[in-house]
C-alpha atoms as a PDB file:
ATOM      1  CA  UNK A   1     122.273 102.102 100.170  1.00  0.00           C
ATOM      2  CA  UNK A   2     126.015 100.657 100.127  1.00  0.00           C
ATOM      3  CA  UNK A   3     124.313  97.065 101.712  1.00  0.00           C
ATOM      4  CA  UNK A   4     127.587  95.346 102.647  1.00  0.00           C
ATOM      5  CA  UNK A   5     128.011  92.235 100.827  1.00  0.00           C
ATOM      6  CA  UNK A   6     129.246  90.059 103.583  1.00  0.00           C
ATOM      7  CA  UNK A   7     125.716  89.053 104.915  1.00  0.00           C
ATOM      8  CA  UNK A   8     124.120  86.296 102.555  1.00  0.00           C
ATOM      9  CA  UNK A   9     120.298  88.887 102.392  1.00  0.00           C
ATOM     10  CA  UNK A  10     122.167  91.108  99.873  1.00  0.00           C
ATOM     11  CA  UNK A  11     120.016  90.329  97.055  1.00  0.00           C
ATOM     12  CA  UNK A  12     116.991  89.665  98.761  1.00  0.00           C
ATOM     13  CA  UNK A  13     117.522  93.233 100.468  1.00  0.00           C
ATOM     14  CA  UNK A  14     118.188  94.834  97.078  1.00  0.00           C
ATOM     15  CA  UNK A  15     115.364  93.827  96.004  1.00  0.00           C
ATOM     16  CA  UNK A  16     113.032  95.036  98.272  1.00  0.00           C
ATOM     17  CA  UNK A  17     114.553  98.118  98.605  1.00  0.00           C
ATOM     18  CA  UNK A  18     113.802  98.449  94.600  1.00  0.00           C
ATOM     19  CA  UNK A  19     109.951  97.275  94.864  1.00  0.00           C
ATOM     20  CA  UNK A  20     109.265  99.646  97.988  1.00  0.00           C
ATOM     21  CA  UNK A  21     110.698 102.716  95.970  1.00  0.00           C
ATOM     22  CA  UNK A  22     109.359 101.893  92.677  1.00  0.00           C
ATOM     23  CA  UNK A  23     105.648 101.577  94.558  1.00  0.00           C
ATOM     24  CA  UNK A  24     105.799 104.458  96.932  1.00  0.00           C
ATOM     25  CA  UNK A  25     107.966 106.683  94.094  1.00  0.00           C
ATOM     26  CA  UNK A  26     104.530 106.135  92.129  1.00  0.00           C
ATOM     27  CA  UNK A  27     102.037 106.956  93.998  1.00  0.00           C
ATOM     28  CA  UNK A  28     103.845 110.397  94.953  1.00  0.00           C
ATOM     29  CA  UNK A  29     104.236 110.856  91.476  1.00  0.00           C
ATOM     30  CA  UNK A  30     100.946 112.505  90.293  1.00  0.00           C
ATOM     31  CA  UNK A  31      99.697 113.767  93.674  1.00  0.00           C
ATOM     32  CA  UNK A  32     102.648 115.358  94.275  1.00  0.00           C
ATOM     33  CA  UNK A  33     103.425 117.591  90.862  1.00  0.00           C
ATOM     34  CA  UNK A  34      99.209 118.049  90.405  1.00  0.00           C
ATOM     35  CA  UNK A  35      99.376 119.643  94.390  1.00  0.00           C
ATOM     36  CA  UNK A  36     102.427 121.792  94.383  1.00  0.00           C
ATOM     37  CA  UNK A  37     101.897 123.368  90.575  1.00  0.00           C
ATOM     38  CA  UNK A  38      98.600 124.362  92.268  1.00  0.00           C
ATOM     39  CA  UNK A  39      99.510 125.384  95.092  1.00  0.00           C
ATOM     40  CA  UNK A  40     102.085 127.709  93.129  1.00  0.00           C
ATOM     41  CA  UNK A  41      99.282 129.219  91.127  1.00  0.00           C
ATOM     42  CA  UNK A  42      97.046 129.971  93.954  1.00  0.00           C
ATOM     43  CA  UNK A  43     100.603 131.284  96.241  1.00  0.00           C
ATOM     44  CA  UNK A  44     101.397 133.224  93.083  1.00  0.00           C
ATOM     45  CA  UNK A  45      97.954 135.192  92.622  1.00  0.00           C
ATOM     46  CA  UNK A  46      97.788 136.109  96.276  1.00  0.00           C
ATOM     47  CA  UNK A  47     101.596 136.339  96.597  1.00  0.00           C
ATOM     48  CA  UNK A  48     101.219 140.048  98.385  1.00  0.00           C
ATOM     49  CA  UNK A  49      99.721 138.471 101.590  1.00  0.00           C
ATOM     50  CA  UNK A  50     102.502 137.574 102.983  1.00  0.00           C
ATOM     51  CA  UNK A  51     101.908 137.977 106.779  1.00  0.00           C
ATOM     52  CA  UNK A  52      99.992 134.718 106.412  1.00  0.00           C
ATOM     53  CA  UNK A  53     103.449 132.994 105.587  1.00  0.00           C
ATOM     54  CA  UNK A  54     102.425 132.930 102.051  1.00  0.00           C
ATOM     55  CA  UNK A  55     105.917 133.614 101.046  1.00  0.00           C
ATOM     56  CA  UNK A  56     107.725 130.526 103.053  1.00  0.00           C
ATOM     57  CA  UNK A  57     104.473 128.123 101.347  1.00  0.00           C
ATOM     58  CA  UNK A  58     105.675 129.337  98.012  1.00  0.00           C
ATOM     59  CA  UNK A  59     109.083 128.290  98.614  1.00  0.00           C
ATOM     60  CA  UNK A  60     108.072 125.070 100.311  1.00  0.00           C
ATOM     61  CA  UNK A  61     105.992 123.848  97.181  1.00  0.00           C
ATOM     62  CA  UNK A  62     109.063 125.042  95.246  1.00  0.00           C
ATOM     63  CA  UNK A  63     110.810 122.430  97.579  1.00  0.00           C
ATOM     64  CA  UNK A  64     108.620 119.821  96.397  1.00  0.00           C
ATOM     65  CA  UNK A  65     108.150 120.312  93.190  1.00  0.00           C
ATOM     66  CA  UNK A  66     111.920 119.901  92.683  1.00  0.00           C
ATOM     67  CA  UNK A  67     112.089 116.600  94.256  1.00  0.00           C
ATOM     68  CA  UNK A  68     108.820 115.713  92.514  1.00  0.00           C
ATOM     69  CA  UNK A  69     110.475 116.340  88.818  1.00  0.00           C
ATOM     70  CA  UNK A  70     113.146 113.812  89.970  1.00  0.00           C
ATOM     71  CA  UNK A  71     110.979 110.819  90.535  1.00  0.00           C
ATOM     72  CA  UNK A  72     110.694 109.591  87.381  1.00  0.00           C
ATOM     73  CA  UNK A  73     113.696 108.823  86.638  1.00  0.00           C
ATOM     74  CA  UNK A  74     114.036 107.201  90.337  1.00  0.00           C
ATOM     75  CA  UNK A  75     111.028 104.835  89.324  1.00  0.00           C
ATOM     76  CA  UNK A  76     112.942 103.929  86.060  1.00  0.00           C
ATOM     77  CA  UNK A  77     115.603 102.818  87.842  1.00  0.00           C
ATOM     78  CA  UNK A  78     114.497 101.491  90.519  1.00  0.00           C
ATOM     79  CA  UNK A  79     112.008  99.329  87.706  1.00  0.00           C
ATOM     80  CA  UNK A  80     114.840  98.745  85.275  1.00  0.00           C
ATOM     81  CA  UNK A  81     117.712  98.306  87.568  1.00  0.00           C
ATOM     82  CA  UNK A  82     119.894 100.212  85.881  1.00  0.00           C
ATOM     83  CA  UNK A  83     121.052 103.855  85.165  1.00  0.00           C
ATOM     84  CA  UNK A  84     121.243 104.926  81.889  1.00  0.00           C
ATOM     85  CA  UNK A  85     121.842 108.634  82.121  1.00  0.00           C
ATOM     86  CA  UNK A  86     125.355 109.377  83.202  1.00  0.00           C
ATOM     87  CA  UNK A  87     126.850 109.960  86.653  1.00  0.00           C
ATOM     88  CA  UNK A  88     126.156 113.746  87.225  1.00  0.00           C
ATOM     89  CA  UNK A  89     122.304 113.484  86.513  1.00  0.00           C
ATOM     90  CA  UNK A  90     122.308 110.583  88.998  1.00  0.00           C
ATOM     91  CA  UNK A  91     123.866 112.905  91.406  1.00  0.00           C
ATOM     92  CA  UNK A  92     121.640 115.996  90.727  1.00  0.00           C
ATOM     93  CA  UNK A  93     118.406 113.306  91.471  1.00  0.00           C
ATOM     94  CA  UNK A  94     120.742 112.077  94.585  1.00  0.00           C
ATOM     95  CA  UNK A  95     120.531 115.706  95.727  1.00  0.00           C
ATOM     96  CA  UNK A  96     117.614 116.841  95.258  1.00  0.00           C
ATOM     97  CA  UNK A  97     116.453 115.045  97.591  1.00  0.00           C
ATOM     98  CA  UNK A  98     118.493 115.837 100.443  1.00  0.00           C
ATOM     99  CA  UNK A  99     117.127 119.769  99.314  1.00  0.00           C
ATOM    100  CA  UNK A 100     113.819 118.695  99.363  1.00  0.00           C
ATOM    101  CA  UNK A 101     114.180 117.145 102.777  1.00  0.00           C
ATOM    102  CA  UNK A 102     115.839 120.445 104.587  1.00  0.00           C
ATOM    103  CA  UNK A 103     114.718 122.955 102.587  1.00  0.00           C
ATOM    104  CA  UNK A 104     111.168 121.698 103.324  1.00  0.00           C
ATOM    105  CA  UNK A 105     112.425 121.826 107.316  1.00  0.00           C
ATOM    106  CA  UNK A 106     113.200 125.032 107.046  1.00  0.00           C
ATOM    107  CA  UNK A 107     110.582 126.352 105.716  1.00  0.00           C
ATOM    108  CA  UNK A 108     107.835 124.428 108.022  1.00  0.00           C
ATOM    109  CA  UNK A 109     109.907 125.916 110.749  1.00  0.00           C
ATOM    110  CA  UNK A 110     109.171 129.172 109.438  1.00  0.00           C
ATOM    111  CA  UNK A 111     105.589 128.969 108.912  1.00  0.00           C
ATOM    112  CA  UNK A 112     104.753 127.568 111.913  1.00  0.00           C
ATOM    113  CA  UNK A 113     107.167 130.552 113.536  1.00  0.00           C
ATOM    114  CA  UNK A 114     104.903 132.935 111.355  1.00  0.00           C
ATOM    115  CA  UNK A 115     101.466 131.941 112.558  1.00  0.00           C
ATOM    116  CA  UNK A 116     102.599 131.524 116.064  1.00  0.00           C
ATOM    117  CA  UNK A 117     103.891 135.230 116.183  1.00  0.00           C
ATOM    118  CA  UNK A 118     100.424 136.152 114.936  1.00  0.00           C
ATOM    119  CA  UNK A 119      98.185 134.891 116.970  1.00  0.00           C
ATOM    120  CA  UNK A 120     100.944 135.680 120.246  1.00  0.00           C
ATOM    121  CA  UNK A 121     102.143 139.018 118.962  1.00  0.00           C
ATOM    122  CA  UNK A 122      99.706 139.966 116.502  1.00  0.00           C
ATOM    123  CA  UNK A 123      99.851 144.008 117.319  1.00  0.00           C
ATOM    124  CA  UNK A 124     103.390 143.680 116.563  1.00  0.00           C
ATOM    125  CA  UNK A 125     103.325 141.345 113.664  1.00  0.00           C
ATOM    126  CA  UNK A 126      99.873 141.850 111.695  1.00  0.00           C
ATOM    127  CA  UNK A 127     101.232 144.023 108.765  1.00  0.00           C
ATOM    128  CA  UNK A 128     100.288 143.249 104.956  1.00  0.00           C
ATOM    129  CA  UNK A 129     103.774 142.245 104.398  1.00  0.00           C
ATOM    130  CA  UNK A 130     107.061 141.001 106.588  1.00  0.00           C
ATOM    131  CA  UNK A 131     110.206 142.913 104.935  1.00  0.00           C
ATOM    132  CA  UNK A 132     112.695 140.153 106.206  1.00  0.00           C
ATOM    133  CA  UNK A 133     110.474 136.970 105.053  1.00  0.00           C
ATOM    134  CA  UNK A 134     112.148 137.438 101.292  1.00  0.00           C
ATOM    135  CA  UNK A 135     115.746 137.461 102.797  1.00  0.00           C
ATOM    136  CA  UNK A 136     115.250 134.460 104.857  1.00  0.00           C
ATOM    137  CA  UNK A 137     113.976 132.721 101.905  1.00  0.00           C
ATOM    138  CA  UNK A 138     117.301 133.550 100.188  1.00  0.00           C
ATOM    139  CA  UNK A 139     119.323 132.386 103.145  1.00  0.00           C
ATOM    140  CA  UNK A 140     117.811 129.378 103.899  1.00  0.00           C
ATOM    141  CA  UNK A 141     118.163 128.262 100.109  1.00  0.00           C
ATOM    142  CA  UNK A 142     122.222 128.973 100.639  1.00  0.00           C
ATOM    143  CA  UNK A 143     122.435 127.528 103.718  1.00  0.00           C
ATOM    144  CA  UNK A 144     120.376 124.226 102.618  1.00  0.00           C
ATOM    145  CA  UNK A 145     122.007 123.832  98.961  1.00  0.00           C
ATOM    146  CA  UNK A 146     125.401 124.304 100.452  1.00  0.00           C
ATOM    147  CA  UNK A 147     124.712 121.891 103.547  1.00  0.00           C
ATOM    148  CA  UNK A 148     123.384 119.402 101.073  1.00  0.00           C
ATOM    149  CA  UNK A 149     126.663 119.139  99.038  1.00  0.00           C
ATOM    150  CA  UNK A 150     127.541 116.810 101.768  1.00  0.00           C
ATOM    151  CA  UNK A 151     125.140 113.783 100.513  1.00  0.00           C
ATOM    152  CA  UNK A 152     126.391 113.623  97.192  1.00  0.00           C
ATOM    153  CA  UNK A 153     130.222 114.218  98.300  1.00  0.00           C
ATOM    154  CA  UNK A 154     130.087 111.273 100.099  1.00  0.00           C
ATOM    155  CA  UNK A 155     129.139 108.926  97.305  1.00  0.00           C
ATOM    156  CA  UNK A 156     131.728 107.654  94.525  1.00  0.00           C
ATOM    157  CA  UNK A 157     131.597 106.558  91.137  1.00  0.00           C
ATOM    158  CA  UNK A 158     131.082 103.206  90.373  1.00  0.00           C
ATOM    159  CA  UNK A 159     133.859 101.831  89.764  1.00  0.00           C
ATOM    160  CA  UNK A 160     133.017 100.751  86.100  1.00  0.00           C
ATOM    161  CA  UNK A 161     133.205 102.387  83.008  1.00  0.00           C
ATOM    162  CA  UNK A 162     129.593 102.015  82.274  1.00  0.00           C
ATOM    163  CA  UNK A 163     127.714 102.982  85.585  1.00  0.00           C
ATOM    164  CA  UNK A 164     124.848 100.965  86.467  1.00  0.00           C
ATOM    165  CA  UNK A 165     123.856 101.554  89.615  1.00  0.00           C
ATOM    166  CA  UNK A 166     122.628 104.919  91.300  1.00  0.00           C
ATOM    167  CA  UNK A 167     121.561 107.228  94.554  1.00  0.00           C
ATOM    168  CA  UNK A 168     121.908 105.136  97.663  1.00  0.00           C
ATOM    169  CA  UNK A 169     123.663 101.930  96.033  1.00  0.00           C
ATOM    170  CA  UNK A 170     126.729 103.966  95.398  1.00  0.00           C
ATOM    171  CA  UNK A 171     129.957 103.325  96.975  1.00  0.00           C
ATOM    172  CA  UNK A 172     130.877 105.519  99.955  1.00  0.00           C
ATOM    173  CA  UNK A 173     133.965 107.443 100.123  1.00  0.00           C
ATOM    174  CA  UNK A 174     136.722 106.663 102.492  1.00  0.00           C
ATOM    175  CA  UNK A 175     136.548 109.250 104.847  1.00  0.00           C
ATOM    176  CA  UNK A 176     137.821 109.361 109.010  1.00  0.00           C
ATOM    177  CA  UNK A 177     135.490 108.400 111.991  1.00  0.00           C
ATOM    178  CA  UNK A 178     136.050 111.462 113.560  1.00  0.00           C
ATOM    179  CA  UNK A 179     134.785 113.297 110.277  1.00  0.00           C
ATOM    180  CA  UNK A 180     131.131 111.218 109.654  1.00  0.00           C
ATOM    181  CA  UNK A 181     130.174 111.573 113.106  1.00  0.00           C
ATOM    182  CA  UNK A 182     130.886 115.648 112.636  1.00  0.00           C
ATOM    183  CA  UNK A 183     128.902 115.611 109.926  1.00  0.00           C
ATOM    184  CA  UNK A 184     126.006 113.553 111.658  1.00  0.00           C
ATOM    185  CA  UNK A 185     126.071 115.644 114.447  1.00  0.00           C
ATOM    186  CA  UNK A 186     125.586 118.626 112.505  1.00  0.00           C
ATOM    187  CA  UNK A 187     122.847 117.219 110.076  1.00  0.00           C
ATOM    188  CA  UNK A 188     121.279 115.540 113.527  1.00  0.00           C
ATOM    189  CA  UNK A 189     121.436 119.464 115.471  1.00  0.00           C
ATOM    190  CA  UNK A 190     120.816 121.476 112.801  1.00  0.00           C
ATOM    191  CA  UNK A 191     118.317 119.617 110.527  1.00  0.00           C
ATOM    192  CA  UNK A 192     116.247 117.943 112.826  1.00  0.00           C
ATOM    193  CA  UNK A 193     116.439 118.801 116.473  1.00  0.00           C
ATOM    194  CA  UNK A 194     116.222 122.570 116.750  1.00  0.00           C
ATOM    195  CA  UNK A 195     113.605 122.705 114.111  1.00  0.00           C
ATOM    196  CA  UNK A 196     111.705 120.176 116.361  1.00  0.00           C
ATOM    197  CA  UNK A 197     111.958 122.294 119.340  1.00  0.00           C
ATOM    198  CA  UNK A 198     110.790 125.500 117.481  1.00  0.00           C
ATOM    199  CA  UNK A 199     108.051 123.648 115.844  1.00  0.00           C
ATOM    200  CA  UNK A 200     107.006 122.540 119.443  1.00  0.00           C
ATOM    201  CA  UNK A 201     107.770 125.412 121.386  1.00  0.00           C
ATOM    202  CA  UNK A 202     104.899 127.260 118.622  1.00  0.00           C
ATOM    203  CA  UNK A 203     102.261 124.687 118.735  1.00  0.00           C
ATOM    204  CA  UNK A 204     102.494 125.207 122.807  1.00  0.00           C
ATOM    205  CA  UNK A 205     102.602 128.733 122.201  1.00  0.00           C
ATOM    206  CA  UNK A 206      99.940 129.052 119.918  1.00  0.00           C
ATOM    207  CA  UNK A 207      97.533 126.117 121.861  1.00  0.00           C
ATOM    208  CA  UNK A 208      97.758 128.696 124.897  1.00  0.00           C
ATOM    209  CA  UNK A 209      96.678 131.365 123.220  1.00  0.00           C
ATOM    210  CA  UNK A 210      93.214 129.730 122.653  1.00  0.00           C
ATOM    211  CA  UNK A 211      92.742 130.360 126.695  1.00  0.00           C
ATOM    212  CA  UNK A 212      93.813 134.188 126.655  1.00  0.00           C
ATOM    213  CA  UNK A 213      91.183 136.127 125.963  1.00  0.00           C
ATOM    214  CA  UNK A 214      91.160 139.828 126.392  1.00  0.00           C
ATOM    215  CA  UNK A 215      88.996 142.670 125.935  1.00  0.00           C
ATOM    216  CA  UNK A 216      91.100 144.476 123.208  1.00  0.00           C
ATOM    217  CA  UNK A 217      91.821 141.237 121.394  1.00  0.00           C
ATOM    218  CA  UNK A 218      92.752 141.897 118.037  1.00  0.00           C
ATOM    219  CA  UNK A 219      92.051 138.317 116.703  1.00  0.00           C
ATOM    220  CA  UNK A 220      89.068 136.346 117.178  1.00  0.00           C
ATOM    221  CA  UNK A 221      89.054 132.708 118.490  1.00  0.00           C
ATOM    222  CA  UNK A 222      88.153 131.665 114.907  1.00  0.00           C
ATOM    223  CA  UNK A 223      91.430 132.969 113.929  1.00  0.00           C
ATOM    224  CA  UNK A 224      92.974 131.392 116.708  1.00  0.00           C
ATOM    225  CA  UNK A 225      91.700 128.107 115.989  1.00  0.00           C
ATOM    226  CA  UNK A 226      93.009 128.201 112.151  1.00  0.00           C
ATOM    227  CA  UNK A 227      95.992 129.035 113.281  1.00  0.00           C
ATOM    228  CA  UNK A 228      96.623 126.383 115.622  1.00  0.00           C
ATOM    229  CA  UNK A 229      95.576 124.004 112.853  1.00  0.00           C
ATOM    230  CA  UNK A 230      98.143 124.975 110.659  1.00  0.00           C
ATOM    231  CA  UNK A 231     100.838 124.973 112.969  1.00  0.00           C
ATOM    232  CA  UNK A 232     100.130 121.663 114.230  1.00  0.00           C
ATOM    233  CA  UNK A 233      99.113 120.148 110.764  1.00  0.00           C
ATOM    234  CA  UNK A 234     103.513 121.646 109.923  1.00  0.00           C
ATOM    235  CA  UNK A 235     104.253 120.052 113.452  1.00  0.00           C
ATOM    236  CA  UNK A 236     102.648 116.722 111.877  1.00  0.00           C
ATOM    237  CA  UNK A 237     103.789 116.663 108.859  1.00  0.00           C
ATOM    238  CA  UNK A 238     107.617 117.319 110.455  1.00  0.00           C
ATOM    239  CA  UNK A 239     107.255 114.341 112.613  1.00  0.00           C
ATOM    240  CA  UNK A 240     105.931 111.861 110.420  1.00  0.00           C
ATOM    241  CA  UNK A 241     107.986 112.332 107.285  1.00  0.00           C
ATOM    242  CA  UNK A 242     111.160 113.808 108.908  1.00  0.00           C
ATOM    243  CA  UNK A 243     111.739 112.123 112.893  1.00  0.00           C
ATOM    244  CA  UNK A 244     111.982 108.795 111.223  1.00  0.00           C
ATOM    245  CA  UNK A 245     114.535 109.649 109.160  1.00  0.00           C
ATOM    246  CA  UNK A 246     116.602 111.119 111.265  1.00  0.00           C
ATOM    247  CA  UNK A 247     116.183 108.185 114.238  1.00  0.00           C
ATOM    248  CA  UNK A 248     117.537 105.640 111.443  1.00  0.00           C
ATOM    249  CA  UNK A 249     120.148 107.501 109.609  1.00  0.00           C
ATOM    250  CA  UNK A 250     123.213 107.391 112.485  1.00  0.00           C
ATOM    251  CA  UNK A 251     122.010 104.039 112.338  1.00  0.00           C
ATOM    252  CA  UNK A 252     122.142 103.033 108.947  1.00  0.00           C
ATOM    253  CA  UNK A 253     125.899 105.024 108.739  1.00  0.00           C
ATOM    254  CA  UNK A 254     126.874 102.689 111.688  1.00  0.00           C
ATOM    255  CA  UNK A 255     125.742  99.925 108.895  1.00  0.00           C
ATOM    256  CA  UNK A 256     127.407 101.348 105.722  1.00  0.00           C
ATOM    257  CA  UNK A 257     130.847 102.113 108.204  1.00  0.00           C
ATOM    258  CA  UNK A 258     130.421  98.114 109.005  1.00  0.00           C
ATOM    259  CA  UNK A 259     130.398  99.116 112.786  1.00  0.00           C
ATOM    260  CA  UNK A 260     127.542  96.434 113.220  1.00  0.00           C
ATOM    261  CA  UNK A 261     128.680  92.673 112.231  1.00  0.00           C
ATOM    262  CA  UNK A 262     125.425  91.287 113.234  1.00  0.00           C
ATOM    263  CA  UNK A 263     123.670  90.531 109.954  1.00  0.00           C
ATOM    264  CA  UNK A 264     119.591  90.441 111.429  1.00  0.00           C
ATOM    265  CA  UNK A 265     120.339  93.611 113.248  1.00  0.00           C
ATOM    266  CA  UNK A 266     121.880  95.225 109.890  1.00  0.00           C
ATOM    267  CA  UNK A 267     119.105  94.003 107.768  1.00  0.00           C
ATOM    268  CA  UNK A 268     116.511  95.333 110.389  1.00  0.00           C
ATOM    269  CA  UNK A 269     118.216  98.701 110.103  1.00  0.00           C
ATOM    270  CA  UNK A 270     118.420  98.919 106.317  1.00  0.00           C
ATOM    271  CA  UNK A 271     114.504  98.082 105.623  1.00  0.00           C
ATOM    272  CA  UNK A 272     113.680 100.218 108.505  1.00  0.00           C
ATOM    273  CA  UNK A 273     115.960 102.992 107.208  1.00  0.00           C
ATOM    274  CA  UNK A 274     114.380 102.257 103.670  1.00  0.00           C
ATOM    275  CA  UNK A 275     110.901 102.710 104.797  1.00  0.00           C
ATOM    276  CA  UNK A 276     111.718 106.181 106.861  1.00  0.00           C
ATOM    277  CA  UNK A 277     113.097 108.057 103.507  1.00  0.00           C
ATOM    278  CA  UNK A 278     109.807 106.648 102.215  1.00  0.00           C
ATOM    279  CA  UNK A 279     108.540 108.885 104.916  1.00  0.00           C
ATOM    280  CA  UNK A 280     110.400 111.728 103.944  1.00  0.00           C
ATOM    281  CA  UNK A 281     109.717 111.439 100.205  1.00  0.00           C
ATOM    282  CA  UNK A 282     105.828 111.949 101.371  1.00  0.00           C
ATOM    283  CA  UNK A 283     106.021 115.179 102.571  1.00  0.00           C
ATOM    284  CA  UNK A 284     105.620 116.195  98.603  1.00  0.00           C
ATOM    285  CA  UNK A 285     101.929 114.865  98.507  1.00  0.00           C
ATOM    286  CA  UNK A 286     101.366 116.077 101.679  1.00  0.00           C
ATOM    287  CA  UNK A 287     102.095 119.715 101.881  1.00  0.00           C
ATOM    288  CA  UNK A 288      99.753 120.257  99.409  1.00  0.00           C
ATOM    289  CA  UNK A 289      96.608 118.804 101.691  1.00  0.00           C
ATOM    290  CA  UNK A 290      97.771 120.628 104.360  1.00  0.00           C
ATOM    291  CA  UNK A 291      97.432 124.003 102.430  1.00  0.00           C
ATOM    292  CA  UNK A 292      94.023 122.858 101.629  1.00  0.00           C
ATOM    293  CA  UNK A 293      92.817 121.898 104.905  1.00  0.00           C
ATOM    294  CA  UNK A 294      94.254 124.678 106.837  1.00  0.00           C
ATOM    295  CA  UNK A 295      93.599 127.330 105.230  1.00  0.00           C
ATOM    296  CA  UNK A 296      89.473 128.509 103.846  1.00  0.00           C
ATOM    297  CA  UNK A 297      90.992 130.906 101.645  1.00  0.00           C
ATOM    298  CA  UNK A 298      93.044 128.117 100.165  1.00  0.00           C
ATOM    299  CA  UNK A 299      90.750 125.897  99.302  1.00  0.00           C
ATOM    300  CA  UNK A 300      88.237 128.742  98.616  1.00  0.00           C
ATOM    301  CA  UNK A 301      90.284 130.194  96.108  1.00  0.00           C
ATOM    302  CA  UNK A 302      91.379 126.909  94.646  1.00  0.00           C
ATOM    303  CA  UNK A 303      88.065 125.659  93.931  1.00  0.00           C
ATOM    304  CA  UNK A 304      87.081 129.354  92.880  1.00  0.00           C
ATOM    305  CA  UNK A 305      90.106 131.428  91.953  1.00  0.00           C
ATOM    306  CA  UNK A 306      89.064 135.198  92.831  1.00  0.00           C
ATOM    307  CA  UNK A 307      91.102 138.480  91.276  1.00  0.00           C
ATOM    308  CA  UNK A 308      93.104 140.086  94.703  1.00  0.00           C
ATOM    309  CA  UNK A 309      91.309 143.389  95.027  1.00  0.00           C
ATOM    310  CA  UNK A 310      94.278 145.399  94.249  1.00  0.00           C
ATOM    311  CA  UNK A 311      94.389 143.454  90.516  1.00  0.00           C
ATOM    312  CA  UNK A 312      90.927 144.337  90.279  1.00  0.00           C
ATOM    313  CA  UNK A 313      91.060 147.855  90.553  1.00  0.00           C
ATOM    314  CA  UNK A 314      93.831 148.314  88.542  1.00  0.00           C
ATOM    315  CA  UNK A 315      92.391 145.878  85.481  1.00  0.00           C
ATOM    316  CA  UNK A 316      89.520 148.618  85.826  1.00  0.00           C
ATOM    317  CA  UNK A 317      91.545 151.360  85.812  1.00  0.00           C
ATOM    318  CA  UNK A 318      93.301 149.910  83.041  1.00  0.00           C
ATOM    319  CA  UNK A 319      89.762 149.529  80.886  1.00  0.00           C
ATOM    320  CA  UNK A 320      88.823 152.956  81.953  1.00  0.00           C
ATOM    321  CA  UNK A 321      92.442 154.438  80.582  1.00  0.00           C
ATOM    322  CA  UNK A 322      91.903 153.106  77.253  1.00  0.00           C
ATOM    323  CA  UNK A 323      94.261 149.773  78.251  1.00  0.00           C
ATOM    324  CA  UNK A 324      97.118 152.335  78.924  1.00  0.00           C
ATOM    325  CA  UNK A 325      97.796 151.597  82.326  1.00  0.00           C
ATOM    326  CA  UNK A 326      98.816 147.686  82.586  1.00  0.00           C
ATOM    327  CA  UNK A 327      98.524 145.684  86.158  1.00  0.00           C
ATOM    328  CA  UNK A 328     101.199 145.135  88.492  1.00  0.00           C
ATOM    329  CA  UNK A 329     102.795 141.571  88.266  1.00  0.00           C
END
């Protein structure tokens, strides 16, 4: 956070930003790499039922996980104040982040858009597997890491030979009015807005389905109900971690452009704008919970991991063949 120097809470602003990341970076820590490497395992066993967005949950603990590896190093520095490892690694943890953030979007977008179609559409969407749901994987990655390059573009490096300071405390580059508020429109639009409407527009969807019942329904209520809990537990999870975030930041780049000469109302914004990244880190700790609680064959599965039946017939096959024959992976 490039905290302008001019208003006399500097220090006292550094170091609360320090003691709030240090605390909340820790408590992430553990839930949030025990959660997502087991969410992996279980996504990985049962990888081939995909029309249950298994695929975009993969990739969204994936998400995670690589922000998750990253804190560590955040809570050294943010302890120590000071960065020991060398300018790119600061800038790999510095994005990361950003990744994390709308890569984990995306893919809550796409699982709510996934159940919803389901339970709406389910004659047209209830196969074993969704062809496209491995390309839009791929193309949200691109899109995402490219978009990202932004956040660490923006930054320069300090100044000295030996660099001390890291992530948000970094100097921002000079760059034209017109081209920040491009580039906040954009991240604004496409990272947070549309994915809001989508996520909303399929808990309505998928909250009016509960009152259409039919005679040839394919899916019970029971299904119904799970579904709506998982699409609402993504449409949670997006506005708790991610609206904050992206109420603050145009805010906090009105700070760092020194727009706002009013030192209270720039300190309110940077500890507000501190606490709301907070927010976004927790979406790593709480992805995981949300697999658990919305889904039975989750947290079925997890507390008693079960061969797929296609594994087991082929192990069997395999035993009767003399061991010829190995199973698919």
């Amino acid at each position: 956070m490039n905290i302008s120097t001019n208003c006399s809470t500097y220090s006292t602003l550094k170091d609360y930003q320090h003691q709030v990341y240090a605390v909340v970076y820790s408590v992430i820590l553990a839930p949030g790499l025990l959660g997502n490497v087991l969410a992996l395992w279980v996504f990985r066993i049962y990888r081939r039922e995909t029309k249950r967005a298994v695929v975009f949950m993969m990739n969204l603990a994936v998400a995670d996980l690589l922000q998750v590896l990253s804190l560590p190093l955040r809570i050294y520095y943010y302890l120590n104040e000071t960065w020991p490892f060398g300018h790119h690694i600061c800038m790999i943890c510095f994005y990361l982040k950003y990744v994390n953030m709308y890569a984990s979007i995306y893919f809550l977008v796409w699982i709510s858009v996934r159940r919803c179609q389901l339970i709406v559409c389910p004659l047209k969407y209830n196969s074993s597997k969704q062809k496209g749901d491995l390309l839009k994987c791929v193309v949200g990655w691109l899109m995402v890491c490219l978009a990202c390059l932004a956040f660490p573009w923006l930054r320069e490096p300090n100044s000295n030979n030996s660099q001390t300071v890291c992530f948000a405390e970094l100097p921002m580059r000079s760059i034209s009015p017109p081209v920040v508020w491009i580039l906040l429109i954009l991240a604004e639009l496409l990272g947070f807005i549309i994915p809001l409407i989508v996520v909303v527009a399929c808990s309505i969807l998928t909250a009016g389905s509960l009152r259409t019942v039919t005679a040839d329904c394919v899916l019970d209520c029971g299904e119904k109900q799970r579904a709506l809990k998982m699409v609402l537990c993504c449409a949670i999870v997006f506005l708790l971690c991610f609206a904050p975030y992206h109420i603050t930041m145009p805010l906090d780049f009105l700070v760092k452009a020194n727009t706002l000469s009013d030192c209270s109302t720039r300190n309110l914004i940077q500890r507000c704008h501190i606490i709301t990244l907070c927010l976004a880190s927790l979406n790593c700790s709480l992805d995981p919970l949300m697999y658990y609680f919305t889904s039975d064959e989750f947290r079925r599965r997890l507390s008693k991991p079960e061969m797929p039946e296609t594994l087991t017939f082929n192990r069997r096959l395999s035993c009767l063949n003399g061991g010829e024959d190995m199973e698919d992976d």
